[in-house]
Protein backbone atom coordinates (compact mmCIF):
# COMPACT_ATOMS: atom_id res chain seq x y z
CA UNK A 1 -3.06 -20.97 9.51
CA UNK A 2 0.69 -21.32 8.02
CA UNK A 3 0.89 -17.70 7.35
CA UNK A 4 -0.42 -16.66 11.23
CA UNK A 5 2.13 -18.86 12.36
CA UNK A 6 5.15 -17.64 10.12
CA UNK A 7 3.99 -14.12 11.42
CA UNK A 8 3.72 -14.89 14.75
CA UNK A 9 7.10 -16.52 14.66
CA UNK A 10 8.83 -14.28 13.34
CA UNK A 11 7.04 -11.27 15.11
CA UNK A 12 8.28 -13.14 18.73
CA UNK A 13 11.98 -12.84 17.50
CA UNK A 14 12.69 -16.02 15.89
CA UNK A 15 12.13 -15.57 11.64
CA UNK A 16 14.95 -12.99 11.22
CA UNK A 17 16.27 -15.15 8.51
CA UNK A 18 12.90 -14.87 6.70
CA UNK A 19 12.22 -11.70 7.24
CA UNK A 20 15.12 -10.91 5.31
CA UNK A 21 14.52 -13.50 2.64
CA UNK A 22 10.68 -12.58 1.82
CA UNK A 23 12.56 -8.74 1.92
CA UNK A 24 14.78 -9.59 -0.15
CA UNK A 25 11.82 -11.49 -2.90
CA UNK A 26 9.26 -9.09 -2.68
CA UNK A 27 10.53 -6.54 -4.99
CA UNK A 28 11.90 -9.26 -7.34
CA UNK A 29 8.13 -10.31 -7.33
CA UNK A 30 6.66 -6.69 -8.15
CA UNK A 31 9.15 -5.97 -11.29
CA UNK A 32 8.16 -9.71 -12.72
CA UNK A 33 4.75 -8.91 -11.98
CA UNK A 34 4.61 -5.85 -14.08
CA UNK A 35 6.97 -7.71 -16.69
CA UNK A 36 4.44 -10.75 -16.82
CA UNK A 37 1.73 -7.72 -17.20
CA UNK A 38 3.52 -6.68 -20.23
CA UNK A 39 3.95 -9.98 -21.93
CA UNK A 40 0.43 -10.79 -21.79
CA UNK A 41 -1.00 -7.68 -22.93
CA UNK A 42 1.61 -8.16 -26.42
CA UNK A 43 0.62 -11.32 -26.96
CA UNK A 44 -3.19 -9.88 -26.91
CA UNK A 45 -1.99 -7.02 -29.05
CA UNK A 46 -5.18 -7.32 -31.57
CA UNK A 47 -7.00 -6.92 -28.68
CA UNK A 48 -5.51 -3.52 -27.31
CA UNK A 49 -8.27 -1.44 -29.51
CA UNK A 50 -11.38 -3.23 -28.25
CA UNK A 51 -9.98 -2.92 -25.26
CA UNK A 52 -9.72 0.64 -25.11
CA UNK A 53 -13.00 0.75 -26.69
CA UNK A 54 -14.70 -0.75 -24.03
CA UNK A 55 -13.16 0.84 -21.00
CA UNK A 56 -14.47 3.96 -22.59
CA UNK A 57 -17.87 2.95 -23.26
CA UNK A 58 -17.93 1.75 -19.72
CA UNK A 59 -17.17 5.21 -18.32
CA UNK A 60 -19.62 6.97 -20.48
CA UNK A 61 -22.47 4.80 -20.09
CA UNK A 62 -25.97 6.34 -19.06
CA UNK A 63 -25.71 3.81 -16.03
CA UNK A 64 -21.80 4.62 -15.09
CA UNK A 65 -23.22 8.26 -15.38
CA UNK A 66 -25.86 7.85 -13.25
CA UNK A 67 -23.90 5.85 -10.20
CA UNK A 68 -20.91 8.75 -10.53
CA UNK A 69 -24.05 11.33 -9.88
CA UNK A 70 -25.55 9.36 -6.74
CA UNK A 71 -21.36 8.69 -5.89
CA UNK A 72 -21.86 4.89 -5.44
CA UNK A 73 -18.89 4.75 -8.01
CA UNK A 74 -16.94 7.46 -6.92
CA UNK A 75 -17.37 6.08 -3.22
CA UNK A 76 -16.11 2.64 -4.21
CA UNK A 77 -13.40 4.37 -5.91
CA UNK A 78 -12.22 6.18 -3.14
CA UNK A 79 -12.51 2.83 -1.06
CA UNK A 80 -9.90 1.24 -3.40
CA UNK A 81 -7.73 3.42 -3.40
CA UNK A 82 -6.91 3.77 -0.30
CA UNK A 83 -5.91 0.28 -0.55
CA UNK A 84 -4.09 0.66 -4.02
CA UNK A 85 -1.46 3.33 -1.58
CA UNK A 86 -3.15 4.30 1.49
CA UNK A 87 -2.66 8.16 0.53
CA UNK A 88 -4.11 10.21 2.85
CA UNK A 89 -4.60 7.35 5.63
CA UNK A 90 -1.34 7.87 7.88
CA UNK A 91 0.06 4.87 7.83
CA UNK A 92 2.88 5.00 5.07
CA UNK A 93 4.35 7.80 7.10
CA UNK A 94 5.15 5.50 9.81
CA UNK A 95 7.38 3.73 7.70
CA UNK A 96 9.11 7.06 5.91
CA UNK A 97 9.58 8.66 9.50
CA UNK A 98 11.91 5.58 9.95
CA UNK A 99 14.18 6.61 7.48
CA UNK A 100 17.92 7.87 7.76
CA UNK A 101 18.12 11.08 5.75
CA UNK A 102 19.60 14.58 5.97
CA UNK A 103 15.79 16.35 5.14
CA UNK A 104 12.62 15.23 5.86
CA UNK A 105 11.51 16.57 2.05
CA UNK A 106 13.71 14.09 0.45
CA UNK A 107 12.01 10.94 1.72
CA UNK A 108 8.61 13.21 1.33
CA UNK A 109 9.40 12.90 -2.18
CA UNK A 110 10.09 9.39 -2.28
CA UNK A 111 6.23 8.69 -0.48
CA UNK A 112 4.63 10.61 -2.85
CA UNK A 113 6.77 8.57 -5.99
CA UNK A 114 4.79 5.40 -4.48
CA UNK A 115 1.57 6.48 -4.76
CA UNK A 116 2.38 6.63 -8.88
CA UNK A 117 3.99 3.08 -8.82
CA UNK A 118 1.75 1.62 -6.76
CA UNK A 119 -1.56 3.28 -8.91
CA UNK A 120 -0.47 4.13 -12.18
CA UNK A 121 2.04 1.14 -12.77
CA UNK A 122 0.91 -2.12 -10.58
CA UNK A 123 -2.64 -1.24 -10.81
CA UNK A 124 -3.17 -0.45 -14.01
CA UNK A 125 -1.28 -2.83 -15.11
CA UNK A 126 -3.33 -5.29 -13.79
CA UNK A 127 -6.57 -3.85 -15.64
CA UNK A 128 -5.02 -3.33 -18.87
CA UNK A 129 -3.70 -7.07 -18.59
CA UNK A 130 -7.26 -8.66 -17.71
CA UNK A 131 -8.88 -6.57 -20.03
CA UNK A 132 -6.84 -7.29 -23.11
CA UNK A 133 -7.33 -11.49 -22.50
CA UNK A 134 -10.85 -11.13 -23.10
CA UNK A 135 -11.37 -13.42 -19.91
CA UNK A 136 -15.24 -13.61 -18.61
CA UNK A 137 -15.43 -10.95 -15.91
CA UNK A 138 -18.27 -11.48 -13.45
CA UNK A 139 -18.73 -11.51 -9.43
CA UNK A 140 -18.04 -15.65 -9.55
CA UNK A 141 -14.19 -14.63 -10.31
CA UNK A 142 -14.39 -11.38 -8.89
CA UNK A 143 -10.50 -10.71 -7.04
CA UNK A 144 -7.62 -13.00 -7.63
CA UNK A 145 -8.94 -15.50 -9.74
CA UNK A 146 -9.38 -12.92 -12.66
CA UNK A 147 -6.04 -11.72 -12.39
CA UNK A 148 -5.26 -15.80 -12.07
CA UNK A 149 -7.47 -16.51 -15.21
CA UNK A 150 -5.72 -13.73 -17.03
CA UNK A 151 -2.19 -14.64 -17.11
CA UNK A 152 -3.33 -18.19 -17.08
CA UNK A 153 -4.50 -17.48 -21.08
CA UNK A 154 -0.60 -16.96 -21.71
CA UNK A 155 1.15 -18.93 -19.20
CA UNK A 156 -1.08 -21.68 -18.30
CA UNK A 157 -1.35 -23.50 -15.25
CA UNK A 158 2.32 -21.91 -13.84
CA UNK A 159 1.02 -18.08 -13.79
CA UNK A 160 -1.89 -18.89 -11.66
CA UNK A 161 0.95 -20.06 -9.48
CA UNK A 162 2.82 -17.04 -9.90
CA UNK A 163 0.19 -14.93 -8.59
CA UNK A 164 -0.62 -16.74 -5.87
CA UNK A 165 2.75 -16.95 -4.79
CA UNK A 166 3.09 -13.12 -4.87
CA UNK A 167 0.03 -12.26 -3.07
CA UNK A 168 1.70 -14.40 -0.28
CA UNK A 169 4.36 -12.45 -0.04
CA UNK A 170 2.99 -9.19 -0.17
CA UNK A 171 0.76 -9.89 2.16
CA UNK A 172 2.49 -11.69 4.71
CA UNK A 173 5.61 -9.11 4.10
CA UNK A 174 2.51 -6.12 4.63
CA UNK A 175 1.38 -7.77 7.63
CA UNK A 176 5.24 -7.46 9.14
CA UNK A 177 5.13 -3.76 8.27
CA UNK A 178 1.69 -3.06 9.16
CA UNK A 179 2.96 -4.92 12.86
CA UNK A 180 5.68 -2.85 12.96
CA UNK A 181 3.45 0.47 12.49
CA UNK A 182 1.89 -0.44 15.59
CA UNK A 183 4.82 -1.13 17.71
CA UNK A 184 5.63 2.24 17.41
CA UNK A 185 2.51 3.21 18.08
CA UNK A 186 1.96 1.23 21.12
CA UNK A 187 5.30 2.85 22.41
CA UNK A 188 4.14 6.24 21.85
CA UNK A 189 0.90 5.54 23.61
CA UNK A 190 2.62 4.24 26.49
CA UNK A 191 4.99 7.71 27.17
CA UNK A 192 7.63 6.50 24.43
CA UNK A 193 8.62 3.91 26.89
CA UNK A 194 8.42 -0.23 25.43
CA UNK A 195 5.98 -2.23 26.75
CA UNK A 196 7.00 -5.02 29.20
CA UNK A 197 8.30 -8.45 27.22
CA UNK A 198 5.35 -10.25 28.65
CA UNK A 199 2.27 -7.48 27.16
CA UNK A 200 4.46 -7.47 23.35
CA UNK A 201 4.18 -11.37 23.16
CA UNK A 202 0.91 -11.65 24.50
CA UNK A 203 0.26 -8.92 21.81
CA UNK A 204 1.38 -10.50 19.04
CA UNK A 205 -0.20 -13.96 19.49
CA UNK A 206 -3.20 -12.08 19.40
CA UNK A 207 -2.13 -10.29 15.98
CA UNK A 208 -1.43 -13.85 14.70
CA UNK A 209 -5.11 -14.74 15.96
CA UNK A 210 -6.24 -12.16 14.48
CA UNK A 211 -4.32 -12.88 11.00
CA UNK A 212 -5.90 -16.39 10.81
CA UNK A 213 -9.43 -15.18 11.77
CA UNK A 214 -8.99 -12.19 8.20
CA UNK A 215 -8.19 -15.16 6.47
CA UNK A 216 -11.32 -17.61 7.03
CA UNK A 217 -14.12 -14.82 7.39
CA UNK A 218 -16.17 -14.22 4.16
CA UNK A 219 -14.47 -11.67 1.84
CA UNK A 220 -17.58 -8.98 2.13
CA UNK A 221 -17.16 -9.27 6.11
CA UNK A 222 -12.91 -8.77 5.35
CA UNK A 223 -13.65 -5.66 2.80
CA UNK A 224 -16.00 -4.30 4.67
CA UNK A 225 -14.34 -4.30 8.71
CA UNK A 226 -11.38 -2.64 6.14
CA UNK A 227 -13.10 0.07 4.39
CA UNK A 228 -14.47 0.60 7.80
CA UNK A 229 -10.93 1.19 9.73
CA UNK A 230 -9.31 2.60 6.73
CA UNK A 231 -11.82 5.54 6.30
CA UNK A 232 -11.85 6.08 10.26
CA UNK A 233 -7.87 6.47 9.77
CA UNK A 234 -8.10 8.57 7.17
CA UNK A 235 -10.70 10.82 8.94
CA UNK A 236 -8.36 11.48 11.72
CA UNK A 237 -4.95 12.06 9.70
CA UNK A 238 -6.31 14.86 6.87
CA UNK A 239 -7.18 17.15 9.59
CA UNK A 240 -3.94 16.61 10.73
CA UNK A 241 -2.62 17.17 7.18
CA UNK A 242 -4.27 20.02 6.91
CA UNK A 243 -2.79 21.43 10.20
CA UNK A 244 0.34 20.64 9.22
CA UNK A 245 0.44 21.91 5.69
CA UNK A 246 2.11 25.16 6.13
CA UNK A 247 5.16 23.43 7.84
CA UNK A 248 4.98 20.54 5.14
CA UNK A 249 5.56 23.48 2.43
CA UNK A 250 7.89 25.25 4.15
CA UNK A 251 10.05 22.38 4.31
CA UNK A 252 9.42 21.74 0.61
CA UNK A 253 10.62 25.17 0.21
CA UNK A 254 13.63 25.26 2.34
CA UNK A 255 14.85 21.89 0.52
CA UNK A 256 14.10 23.26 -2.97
CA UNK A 257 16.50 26.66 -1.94
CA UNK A 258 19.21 24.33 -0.75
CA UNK A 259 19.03 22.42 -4.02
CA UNK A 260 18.87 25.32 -6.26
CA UNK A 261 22.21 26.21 -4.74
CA UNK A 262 23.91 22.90 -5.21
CA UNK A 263 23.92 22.06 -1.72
CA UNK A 264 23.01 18.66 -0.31
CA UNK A 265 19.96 19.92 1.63
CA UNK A 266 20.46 19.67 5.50
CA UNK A 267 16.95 20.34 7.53
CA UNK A 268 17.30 22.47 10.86
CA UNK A 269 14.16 22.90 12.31
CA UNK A 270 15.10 26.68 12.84
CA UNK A 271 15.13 27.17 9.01
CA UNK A 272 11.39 27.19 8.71
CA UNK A 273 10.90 29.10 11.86
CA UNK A 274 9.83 26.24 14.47
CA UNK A 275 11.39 26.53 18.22
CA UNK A 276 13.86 23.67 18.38
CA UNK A 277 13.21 23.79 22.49
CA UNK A 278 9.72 22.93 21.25
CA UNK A 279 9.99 19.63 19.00
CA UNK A 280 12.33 16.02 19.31
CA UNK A 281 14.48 16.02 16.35
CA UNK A 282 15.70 18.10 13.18
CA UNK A 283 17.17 20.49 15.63
């Protein structure tokens, strides 16, 4: 209920102040994260080997085998990660469109960068960390309280605190960007032209309804309204991707000549052949 409110609030104009606070936190929170990630996995040093050990016999068990074959595994996996960066779902580009910069294949770059801290680092991270404390690992701590149990092995009662503090933030600082993916999107729907002040407040006191409702309903009802509007999402964009591929290369291209030549790449849309009477910007 305290988070819908704080969302709501500050979605209707009036939490500027923590907005930029919780903006400010959230990446402090992500580097002590993988710090606290490290320190618990050293102090579990002897049991790095077993650890290893076991994610491999996991993998190349007859029964891992056997759900890869019949994809339950491989479907789950695909599930998750989406979550762990939403690749492929086309919503991150909603954020990187909003960025100030001189070629669209610069802050292309940057997107895909995330993908490998968000996967490789955070998330892996967090497996090698709850693996190596040897902490019971079973559907009645399935989620948070692992991770919670984990680092509480090292840091005792203050990490659980840690972590739950964090997944505050990061999810009441992704609810403010998911929001602001949709305001753009409810301006493009209505001819590019913002919504009356009346509709956007009456909108986002059903978003904060909405928030509290996600956070009471059972967690398989949450995951599984999720997987549902993630994979519709990501249905609709890699068409689109795929469409757009060509131009997405050429751009690649274009900013890789410019580079080469020890220019600070400028995009014109004319350089990869588009009609700039045709398209809004990079003209």
């Amino acid at each position: 209920m305290i988070l819908a409110i704080l969302t709501g609030y500050c979605l209707l104009g009036g939490g500027k102040r923590i907005v930029k606070v919780t903006g400010t936190i959230v990446p402090l929170m992500g580097i002590s994260y993988v710090i606290i990630a490290l320190i618990v996995i050293l102090l579990n040093y002897p049991n790095v080997p077993s650890m290893f050990v076991l994610i491999f016999q996991d993998a190349f068990d007859f029964k891992s085998i056997a759900g890869g074959i019949v994809g339950s595994c491989l479907i789950y996996g695909i599930k998750r990660g989406l979550f762990s960066n939403e690749a492929g779902v086309g919503s991150a580009p909603n954020a990187s469109a909003s960025a100030k910069v001189s070629h669209p294949a610069k802050q292309g770059l940057v997107q895909t960068l995330s993908v490998y801290i968000d996967t490789l680092l955070l998330c892996t991270a967090t497996a090698l960390m709850c693996l190596s404390t040897g902490v019971a690992r079973d559907a009645a701590v399935s989620g948070a309280p692992y991770v919670q149990n984990a680092i509480g092995t090292v840091f005792g009662g203050i990490g659980p605190i840690f972590i739950t503090v964090a997944m505050v933030l990061f999810a009441f600082t992704t609810l403010l960007g998911n929001l602001y993916y949709v305001d753009n999107a409810i301006i493009y729907l209505n001819r590019k032209k913002k919504p009356s002040e009346m509709f956007m407040k009456i909108f986002y006191v059903a978003a904060s309804v909405v928030i509290f409702i996600g956070a009471i309903i059972p967690m398989d009802a949450a995951w599984a309204m999720a997987d549902i509007t993630m994979g519709g999402m990501t249905l609709i964009n890699l068409p689109t991707c795929i469409l757009l591929g060509k131009i997405a290369i050429d751009c690649l291209k274009d900013y890789e000549k410019q580079k080469k030549s020890g220019e600070n790449p400028i995009f014109k849309a004319s350089h990869i052949g588009l009609d700039e009477e045709k398209i809004e910007t990079w003209k």
